[in-house]
PDB file of N, CA and C in Angstrom:
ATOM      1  N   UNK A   1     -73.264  29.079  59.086  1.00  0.00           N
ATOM      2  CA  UNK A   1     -72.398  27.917  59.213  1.00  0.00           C
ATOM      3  C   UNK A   1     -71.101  28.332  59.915  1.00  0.00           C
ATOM      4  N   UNK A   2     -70.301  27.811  60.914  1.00  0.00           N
ATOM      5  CA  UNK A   2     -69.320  27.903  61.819  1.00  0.00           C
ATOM      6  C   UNK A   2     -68.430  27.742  60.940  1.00  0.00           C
ATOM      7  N   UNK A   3     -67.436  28.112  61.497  1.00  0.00           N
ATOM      8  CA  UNK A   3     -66.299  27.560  60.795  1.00  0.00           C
ATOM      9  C   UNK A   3     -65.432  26.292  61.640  1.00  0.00           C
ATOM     10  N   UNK A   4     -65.055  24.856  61.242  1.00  0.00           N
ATOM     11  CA  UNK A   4     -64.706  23.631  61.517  1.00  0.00           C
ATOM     12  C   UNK A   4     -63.534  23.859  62.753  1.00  0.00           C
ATOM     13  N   UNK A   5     -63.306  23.520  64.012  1.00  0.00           N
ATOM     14  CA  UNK A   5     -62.087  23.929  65.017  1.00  0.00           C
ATOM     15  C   UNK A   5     -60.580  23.286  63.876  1.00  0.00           C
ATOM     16  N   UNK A   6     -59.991  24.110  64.554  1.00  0.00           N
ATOM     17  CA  UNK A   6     -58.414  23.397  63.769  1.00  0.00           C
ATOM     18  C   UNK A   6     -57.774  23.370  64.348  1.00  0.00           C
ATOM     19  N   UNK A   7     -56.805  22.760  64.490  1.00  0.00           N
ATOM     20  CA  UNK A   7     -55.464  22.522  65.279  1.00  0.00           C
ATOM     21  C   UNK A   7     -54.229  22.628  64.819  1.00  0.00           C
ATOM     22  N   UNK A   8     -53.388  23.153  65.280  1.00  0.00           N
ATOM     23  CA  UNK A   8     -51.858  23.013  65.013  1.00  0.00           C
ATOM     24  C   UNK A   8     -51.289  21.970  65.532  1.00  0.00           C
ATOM     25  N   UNK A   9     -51.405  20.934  64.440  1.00  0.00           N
ATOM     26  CA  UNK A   9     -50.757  19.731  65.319  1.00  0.00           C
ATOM     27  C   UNK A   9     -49.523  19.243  64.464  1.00  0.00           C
ATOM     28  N   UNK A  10     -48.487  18.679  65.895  1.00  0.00           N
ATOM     29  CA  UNK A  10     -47.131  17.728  65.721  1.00  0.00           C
ATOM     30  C   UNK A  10     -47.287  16.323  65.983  1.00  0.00           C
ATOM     31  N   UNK A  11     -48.003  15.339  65.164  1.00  0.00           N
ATOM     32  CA  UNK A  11     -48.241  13.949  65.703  1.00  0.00           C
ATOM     33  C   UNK A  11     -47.326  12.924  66.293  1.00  0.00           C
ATOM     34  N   UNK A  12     -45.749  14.014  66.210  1.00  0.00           N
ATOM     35  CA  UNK A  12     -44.423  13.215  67.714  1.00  0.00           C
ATOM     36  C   UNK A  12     -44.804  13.748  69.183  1.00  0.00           C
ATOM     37  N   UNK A  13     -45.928  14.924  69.107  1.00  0.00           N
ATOM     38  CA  UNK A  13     -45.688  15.597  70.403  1.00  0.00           C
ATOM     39  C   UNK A  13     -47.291  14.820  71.041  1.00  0.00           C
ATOM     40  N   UNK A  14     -46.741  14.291  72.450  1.00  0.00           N
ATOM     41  CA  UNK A  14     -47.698  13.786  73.085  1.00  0.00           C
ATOM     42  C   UNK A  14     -48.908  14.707  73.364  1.00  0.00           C
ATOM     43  N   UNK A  15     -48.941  15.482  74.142  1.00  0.00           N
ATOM     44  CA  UNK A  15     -49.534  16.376  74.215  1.00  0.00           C
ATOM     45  C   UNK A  15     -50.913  16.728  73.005  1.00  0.00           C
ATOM     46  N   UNK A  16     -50.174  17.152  71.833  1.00  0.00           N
ATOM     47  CA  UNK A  16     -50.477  17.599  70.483  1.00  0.00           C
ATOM     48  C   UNK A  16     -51.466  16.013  70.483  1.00  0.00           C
ATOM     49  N   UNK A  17     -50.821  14.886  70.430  1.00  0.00           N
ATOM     50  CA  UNK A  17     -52.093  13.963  70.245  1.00  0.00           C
ATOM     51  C   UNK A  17     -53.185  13.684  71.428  1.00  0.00           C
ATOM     52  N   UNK A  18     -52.828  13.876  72.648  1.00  0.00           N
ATOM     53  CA  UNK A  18     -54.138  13.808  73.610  1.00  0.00           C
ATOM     54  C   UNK A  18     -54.777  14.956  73.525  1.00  0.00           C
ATOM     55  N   UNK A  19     -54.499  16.101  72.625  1.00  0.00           N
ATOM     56  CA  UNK A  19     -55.960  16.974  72.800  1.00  0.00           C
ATOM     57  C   UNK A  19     -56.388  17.016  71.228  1.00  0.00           C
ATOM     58  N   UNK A  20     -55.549  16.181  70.386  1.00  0.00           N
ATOM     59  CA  UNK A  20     -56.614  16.009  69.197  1.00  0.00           C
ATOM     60  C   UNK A  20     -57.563  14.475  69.648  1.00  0.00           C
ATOM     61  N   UNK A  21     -56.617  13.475  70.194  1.00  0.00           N
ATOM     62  CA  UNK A  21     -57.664  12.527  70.919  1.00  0.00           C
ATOM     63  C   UNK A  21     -59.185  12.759  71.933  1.00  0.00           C
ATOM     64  N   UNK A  22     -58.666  14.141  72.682  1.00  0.00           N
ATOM     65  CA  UNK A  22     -59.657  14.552  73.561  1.00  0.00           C
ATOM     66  C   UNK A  22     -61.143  15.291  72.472  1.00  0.00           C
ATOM     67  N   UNK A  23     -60.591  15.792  71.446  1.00  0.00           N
ATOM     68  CA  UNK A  23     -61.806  16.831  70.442  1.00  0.00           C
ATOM     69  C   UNK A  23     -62.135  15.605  69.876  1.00  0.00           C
ATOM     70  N   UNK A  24     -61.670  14.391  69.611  1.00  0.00           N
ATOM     71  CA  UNK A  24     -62.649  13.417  68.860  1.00  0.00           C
ATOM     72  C   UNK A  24     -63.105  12.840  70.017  1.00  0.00           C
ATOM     73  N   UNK A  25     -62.683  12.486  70.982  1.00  0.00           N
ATOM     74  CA  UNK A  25     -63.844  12.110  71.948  1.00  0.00           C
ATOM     75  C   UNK A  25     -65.445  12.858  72.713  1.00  0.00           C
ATOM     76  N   UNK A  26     -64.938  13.840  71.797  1.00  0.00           N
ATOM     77  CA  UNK A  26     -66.004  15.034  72.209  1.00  0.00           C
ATOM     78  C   UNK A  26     -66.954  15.086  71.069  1.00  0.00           C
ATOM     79  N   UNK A  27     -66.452  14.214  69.908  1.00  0.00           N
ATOM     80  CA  UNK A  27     -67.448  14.286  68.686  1.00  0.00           C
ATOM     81  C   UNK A  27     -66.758  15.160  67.831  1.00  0.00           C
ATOM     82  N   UNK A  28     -65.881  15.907  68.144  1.00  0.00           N
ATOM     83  CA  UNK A  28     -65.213  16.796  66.974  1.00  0.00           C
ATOM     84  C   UNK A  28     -64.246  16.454  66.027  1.00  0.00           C
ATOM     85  N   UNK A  29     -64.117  16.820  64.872  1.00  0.00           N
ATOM     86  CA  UNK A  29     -63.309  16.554  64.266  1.00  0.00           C
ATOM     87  C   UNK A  29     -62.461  17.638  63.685  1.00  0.00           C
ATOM     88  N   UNK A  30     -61.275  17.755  64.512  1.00  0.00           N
ATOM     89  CA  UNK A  30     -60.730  19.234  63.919  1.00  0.00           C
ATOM     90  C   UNK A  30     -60.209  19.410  62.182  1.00  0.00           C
ATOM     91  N   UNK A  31     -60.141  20.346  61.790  1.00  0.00           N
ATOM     92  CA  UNK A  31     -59.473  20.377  60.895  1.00  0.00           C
ATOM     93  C   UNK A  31     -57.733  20.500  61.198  1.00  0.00           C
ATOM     94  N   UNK A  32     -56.917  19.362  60.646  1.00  0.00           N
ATOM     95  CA  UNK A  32     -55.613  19.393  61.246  1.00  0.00           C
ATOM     96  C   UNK A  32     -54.419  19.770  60.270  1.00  0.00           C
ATOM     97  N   UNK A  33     -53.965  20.843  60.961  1.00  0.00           N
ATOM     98  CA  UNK A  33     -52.656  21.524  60.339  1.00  0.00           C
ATOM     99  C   UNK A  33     -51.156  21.134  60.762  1.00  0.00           C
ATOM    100  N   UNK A  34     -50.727  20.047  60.105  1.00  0.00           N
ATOM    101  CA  UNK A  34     -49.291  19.776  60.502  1.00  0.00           C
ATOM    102  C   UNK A  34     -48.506  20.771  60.434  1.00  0.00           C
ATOM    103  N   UNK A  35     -48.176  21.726  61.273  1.00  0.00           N
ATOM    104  CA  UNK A  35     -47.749  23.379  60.724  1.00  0.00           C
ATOM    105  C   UNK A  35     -45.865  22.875  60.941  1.00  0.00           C
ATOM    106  N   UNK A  36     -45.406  21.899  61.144  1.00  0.00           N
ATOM    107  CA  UNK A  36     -44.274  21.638  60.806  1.00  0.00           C
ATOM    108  C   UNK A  36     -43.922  21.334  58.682  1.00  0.00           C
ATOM    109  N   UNK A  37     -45.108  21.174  58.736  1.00  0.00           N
ATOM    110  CA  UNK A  37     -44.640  20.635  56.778  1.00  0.00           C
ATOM    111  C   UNK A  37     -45.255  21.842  56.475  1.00  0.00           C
ATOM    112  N   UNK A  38     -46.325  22.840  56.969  1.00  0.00           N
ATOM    113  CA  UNK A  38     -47.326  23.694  56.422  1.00  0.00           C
ATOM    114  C   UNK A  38     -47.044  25.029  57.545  1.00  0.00           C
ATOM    115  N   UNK A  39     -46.341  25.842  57.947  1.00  0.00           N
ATOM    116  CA  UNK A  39     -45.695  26.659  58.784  1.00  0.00           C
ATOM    117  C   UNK A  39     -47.138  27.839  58.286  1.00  0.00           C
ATOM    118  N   UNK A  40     -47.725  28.041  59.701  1.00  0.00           N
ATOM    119  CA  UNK A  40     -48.739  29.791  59.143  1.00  0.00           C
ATOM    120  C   UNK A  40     -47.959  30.684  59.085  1.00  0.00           C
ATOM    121  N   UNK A  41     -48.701  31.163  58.450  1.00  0.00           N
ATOM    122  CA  UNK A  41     -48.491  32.847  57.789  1.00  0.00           C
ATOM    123  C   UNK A  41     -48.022  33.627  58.705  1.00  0.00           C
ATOM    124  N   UNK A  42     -47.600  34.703  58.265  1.00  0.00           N
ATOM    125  CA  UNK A  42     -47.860  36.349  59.163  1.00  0.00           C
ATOM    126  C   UNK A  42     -48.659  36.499  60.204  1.00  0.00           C
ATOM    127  N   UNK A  43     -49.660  36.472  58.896  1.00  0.00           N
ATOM    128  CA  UNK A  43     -51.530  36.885  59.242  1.00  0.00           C
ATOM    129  C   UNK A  43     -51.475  35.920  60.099  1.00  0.00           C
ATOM    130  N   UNK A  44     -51.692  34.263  60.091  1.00  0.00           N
ATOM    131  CA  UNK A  44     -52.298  33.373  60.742  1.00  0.00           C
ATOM    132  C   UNK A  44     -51.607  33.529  61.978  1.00  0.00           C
ATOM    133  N   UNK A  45     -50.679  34.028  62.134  1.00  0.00           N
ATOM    134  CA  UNK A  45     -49.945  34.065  63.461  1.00  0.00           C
ATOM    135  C   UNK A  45     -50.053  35.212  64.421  1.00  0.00           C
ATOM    136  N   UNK A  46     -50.248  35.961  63.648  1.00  0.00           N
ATOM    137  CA  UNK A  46     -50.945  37.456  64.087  1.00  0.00           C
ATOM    138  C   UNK A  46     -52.357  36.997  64.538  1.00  0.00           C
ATOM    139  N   UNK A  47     -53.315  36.080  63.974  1.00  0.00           N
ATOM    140  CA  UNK A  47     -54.294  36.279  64.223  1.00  0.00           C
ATOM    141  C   UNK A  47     -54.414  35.003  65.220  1.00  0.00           C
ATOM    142  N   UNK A  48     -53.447  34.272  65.692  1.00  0.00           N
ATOM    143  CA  UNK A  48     -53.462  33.645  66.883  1.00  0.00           C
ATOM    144  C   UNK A  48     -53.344  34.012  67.914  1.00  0.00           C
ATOM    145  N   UNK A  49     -51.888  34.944  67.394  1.00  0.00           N
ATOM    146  CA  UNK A  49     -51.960  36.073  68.515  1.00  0.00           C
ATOM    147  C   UNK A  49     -52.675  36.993  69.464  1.00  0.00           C
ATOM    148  N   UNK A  50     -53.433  37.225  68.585  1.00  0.00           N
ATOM    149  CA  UNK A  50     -54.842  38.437  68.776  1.00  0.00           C
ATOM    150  C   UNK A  50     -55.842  37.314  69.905  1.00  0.00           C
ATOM    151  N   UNK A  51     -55.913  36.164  69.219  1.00  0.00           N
ATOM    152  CA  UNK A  51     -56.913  35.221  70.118  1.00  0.00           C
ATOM    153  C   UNK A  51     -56.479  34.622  71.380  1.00  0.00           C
ATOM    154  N   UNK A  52     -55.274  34.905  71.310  1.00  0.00           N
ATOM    155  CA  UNK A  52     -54.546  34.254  72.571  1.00  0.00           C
ATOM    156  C   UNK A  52     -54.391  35.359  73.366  1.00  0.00           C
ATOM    157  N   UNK A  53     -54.455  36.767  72.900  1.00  0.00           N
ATOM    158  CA  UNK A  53     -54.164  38.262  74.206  1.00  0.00           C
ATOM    159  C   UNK A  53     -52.409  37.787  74.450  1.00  0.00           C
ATOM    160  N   UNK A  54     -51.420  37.420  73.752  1.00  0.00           N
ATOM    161  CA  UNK A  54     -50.763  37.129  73.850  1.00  0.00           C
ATOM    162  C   UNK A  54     -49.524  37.424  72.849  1.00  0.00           C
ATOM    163  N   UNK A  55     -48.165  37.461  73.755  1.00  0.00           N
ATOM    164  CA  UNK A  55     -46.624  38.117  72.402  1.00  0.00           C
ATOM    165  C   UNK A  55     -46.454  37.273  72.560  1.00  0.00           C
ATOM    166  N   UNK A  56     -45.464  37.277  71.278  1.00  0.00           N
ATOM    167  CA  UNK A  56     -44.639  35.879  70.267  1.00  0.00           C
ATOM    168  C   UNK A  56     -43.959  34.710  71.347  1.00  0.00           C
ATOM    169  N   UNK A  57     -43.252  35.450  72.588  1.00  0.00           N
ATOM    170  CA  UNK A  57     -42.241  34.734  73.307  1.00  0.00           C
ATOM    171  C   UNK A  57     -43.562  33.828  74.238  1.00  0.00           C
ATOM    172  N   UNK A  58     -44.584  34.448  74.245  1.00  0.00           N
ATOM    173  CA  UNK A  58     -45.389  33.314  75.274  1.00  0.00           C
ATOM    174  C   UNK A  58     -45.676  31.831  74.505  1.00  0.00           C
ATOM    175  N   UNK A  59     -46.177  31.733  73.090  1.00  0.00           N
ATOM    176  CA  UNK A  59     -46.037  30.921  72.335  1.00  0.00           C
ATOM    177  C   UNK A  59     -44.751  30.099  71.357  1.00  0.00           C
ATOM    178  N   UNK A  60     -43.632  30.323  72.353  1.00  0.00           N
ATOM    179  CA  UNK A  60     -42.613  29.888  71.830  1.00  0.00           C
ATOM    180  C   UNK A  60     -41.945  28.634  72.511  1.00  0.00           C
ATOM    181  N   UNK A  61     -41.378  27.754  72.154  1.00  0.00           N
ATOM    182  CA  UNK A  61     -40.600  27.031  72.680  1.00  0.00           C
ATOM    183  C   UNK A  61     -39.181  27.045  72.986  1.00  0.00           C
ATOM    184  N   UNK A  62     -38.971  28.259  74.374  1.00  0.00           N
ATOM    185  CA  UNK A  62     -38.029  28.606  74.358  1.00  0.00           C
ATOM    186  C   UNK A  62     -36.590  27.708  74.997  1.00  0.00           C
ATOM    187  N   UNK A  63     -37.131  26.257  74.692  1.00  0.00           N
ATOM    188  CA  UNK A  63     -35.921  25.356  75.543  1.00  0.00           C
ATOM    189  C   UNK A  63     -35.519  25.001  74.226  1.00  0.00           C
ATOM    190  N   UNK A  64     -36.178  25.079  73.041  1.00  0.00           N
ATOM    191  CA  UNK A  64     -35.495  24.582  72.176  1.00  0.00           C
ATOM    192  C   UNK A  64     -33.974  25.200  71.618  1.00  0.00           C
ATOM    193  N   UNK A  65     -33.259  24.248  70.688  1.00  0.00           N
ATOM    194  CA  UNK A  65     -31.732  24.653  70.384  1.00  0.00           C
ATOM    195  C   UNK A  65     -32.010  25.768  69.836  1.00  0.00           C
ATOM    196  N   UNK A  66     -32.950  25.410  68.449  1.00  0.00           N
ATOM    197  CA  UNK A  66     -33.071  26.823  67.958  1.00  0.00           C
ATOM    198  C   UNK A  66     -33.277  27.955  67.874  1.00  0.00           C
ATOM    199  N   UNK A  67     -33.945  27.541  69.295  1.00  0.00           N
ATOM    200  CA  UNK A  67     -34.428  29.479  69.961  1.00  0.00           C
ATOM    201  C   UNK A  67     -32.735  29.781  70.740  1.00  0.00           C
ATOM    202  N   UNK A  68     -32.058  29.330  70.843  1.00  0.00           N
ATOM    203  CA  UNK A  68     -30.797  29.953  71.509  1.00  0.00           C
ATOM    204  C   UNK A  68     -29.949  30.249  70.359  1.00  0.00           C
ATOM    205  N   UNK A  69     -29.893  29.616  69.452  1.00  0.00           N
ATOM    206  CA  UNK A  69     -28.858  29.347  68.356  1.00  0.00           C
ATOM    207  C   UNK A  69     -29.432  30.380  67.448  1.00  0.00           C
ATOM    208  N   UNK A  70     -30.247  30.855  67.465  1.00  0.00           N
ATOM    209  CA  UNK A  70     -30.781  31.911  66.839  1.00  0.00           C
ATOM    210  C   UNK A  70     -31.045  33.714  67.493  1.00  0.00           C
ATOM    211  N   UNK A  71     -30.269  33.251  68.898  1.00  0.00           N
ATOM    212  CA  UNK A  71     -30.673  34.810  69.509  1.00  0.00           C
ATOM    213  C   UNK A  71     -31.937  34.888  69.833  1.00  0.00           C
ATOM    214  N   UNK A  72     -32.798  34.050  69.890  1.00  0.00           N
ATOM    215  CA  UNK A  72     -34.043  34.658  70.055  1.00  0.00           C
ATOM    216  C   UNK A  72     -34.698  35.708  71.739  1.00  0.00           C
ATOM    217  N   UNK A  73     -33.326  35.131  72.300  1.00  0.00           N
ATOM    218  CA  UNK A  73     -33.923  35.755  73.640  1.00  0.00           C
ATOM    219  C   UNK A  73     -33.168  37.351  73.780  1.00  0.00           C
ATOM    220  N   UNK A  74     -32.895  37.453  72.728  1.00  0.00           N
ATOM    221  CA  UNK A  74     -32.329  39.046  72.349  1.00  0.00           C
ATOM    222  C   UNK A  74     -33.469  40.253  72.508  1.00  0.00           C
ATOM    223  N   UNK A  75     -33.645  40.578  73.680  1.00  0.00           N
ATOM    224  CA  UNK A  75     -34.592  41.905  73.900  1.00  0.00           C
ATOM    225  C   UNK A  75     -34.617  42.930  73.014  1.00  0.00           C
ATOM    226  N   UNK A  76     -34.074  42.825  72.034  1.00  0.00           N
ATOM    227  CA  UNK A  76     -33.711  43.944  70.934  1.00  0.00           C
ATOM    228  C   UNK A  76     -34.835  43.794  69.584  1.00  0.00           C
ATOM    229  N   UNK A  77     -35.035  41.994  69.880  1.00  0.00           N
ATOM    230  CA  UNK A  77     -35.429  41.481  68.390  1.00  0.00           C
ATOM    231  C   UNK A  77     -37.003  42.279  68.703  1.00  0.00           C
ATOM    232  N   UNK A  78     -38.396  42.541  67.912  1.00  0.00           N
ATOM    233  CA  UNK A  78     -39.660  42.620  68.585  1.00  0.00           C
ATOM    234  C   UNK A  78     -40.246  41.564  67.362  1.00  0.00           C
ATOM    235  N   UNK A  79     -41.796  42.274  67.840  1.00  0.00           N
ATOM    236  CA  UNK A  79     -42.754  41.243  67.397  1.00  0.00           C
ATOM    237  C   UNK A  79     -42.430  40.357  65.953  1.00  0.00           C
ATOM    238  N   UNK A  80     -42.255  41.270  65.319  1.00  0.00           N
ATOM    239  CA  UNK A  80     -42.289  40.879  63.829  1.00  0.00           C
ATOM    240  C   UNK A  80     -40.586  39.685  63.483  1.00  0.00           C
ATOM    241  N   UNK A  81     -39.913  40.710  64.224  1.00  0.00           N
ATOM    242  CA  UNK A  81     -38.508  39.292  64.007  1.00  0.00           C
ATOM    243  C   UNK A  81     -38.844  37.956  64.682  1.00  0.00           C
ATOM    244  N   UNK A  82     -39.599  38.104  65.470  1.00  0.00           N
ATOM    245  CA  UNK A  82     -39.990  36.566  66.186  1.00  0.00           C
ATOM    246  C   UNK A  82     -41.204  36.066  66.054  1.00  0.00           C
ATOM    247  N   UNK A  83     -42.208  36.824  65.381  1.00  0.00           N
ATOM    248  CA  UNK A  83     -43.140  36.074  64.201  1.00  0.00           C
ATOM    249  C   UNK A  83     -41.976  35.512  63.081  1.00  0.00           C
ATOM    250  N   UNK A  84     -41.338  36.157  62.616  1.00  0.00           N
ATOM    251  CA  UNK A  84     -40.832  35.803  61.396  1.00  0.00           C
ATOM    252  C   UNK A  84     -40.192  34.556  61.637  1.00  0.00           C
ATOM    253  N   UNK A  85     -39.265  34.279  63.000  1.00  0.00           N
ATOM    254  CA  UNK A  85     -38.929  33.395  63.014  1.00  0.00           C
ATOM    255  C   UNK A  85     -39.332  31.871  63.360  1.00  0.00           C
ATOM    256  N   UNK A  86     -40.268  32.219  63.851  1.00  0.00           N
ATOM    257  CA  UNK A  86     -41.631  31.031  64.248  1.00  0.00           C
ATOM    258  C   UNK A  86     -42.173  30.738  62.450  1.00  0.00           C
ATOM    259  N   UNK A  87     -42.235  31.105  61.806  1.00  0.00           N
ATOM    260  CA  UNK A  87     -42.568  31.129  60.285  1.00  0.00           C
ATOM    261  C   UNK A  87     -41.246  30.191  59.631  1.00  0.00           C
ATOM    262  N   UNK A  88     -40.256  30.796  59.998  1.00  0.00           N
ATOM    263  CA  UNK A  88     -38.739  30.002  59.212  1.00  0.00           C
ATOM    264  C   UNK A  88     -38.575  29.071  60.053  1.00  0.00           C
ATOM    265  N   UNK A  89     -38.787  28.929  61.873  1.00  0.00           N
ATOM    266  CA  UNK A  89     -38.504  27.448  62.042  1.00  0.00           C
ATOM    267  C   UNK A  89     -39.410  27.049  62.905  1.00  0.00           C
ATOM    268  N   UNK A  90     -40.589  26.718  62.558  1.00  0.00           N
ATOM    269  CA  UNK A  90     -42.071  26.309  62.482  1.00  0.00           C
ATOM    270  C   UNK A  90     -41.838  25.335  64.109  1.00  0.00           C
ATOM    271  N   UNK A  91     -40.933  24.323  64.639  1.00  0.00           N
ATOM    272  CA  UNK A  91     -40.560  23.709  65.594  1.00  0.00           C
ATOM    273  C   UNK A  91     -40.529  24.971  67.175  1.00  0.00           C
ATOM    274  N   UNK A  92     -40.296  25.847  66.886  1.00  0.00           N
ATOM    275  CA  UNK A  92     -40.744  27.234  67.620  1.00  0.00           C
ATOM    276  C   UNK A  92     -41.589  27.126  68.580  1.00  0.00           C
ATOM    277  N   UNK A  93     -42.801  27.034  67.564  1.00  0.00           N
ATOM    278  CA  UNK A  93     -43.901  26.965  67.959  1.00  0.00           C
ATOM    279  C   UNK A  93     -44.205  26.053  68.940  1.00  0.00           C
ATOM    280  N   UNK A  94     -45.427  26.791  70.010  1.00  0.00           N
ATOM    281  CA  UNK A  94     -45.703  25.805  71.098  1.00  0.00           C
ATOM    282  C   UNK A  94     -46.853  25.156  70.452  1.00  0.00           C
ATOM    283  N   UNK A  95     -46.934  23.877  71.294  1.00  0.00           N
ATOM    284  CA  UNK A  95     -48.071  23.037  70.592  1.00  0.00           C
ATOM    285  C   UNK A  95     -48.863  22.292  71.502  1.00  0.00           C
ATOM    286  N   UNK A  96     -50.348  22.034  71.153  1.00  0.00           N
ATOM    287  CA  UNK A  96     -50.693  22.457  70.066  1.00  0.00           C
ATOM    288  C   UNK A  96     -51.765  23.698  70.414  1.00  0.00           C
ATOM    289  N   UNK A  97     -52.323  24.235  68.781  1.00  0.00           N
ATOM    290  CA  UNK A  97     -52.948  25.476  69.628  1.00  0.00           C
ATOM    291  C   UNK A  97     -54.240  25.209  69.158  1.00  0.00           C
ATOM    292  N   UNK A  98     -55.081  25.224  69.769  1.00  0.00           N
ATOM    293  CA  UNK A  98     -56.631  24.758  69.212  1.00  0.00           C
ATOM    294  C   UNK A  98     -57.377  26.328  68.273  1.00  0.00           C
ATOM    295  N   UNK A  99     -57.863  26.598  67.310  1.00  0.00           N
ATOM    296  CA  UNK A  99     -58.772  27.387  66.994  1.00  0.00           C
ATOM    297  C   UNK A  99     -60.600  26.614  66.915  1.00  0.00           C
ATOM    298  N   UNK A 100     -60.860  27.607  67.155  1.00  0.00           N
ATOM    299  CA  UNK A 100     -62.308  27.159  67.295  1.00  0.00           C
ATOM    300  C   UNK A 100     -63.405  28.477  68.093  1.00  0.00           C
ATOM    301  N   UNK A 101     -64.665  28.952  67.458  1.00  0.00           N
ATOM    302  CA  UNK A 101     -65.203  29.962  68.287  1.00  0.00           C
ATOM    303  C   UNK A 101     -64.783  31.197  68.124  1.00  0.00           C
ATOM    304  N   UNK A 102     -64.080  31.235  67.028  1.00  0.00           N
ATOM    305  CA  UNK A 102     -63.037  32.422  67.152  1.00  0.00           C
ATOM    306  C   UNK A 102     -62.581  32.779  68.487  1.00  0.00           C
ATOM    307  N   UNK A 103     -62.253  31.751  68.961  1.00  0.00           N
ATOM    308  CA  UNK A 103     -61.097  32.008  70.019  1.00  0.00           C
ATOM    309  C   UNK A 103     -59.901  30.895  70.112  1.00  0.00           C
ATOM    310  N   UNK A 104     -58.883  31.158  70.973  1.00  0.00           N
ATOM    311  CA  UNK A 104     -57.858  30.146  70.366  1.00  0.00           C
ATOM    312  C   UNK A 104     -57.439  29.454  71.841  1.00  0.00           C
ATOM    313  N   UNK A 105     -56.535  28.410  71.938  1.00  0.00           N
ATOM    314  CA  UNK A 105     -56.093  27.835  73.273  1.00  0.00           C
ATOM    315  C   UNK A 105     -54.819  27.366  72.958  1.00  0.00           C
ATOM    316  N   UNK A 106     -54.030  27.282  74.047  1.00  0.00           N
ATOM    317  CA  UNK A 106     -53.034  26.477  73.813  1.00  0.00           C
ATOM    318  C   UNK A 106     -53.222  24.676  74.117  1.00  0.00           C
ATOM    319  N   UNK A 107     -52.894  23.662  74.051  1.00  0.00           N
ATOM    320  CA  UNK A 107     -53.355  22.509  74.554  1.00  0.00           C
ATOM    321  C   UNK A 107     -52.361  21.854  75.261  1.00  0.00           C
ATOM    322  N   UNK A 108     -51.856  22.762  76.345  1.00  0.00           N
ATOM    323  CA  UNK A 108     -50.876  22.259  77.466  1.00  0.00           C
ATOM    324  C   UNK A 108     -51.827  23.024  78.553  1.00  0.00           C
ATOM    325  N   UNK A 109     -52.072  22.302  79.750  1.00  0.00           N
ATOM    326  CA  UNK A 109     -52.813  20.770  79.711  1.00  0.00           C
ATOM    327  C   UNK A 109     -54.146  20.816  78.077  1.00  0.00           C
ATOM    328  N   UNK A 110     -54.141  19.383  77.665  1.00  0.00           N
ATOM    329  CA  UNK A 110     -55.008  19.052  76.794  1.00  0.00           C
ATOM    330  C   UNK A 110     -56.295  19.833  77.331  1.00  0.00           C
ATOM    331  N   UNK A 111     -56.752  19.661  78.463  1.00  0.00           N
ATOM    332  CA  UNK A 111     -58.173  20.157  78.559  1.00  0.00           C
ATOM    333  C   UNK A 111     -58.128  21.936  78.793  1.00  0.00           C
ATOM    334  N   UNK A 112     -57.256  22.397  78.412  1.00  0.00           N
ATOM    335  CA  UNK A 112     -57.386  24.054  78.311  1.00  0.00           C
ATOM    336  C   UNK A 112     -58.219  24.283  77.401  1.00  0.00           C
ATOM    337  N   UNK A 113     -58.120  22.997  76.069  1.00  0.00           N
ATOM    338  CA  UNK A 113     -59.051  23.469  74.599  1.00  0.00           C
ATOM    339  C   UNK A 113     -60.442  23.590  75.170  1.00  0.00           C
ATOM    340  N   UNK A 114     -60.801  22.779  76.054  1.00  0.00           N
ATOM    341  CA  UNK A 114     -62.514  22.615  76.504  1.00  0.00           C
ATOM    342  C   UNK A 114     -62.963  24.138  76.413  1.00  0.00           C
ATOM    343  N   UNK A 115     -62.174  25.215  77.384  1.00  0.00           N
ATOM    344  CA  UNK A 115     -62.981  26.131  77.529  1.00  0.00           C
ATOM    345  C   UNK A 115     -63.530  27.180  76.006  1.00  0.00           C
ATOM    346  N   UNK A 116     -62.639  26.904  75.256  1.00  0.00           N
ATOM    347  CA  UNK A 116     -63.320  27.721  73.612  1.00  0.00           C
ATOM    348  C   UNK A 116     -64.185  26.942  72.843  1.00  0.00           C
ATOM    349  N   UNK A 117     -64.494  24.880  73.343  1.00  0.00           N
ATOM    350  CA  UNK A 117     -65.494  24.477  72.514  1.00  0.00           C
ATOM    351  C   UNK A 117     -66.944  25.342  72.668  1.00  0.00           C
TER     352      UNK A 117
END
């Protein structure tokens, strides 16, 4: 038995809803993680990481206030201070990120998720 695709979804962010709109038009039904009320883990972020071949700053939202107001573009900080801080302010995070296949996507454009169904 597979395990169900999931999503990191923000249901204000357009985006975030045309590629959960696009997986139900495909017949899927993700399992959906509002990771703004429900922020992942360490692990879960580490292990997005790992699926994405990808560091913290590529999955970040670095126009936001809080990535400035927080130093985040401080070459000093590494992995773990900017996991940590994607954990404390969950809005960080880029969105949305599809799991599924054990592999992961980002869903900017929506149809990037296609290639891990």
């Amino acid at each position: 038995m597979t395990e169900a695709p999931r999503i990191f979804h923000n249901p204000r962010c357009s985006k975030s809803r045309q590629t959960l709109e696009l997986l139900q038009q495909k017949g899927i039904e993700p399992v959906i993680i509002r990771y703004l009320e429900t922020p992942p883990t360490e692990q879960e972020l580490l292990h997005i990481l790992d699926l994405l071949g990808c560091e913290p700053r590529e999955i970040m939202r670095t126009k936001e206030a809080e990535y400035r107001e927080q130093g985040l573009d401080s070459p000093e900080l590494n992995r773990t201070d900017l996991i940590q801080a994607m954990i404390k302010t969950p809005k960080l995070i880029e969105r949305p990120i599809v799991l599924a296949n054990g592999k992961a996507a980002v869903g900017r454009p929506p149809e990037n998720v296609l290639n891990i169904l």
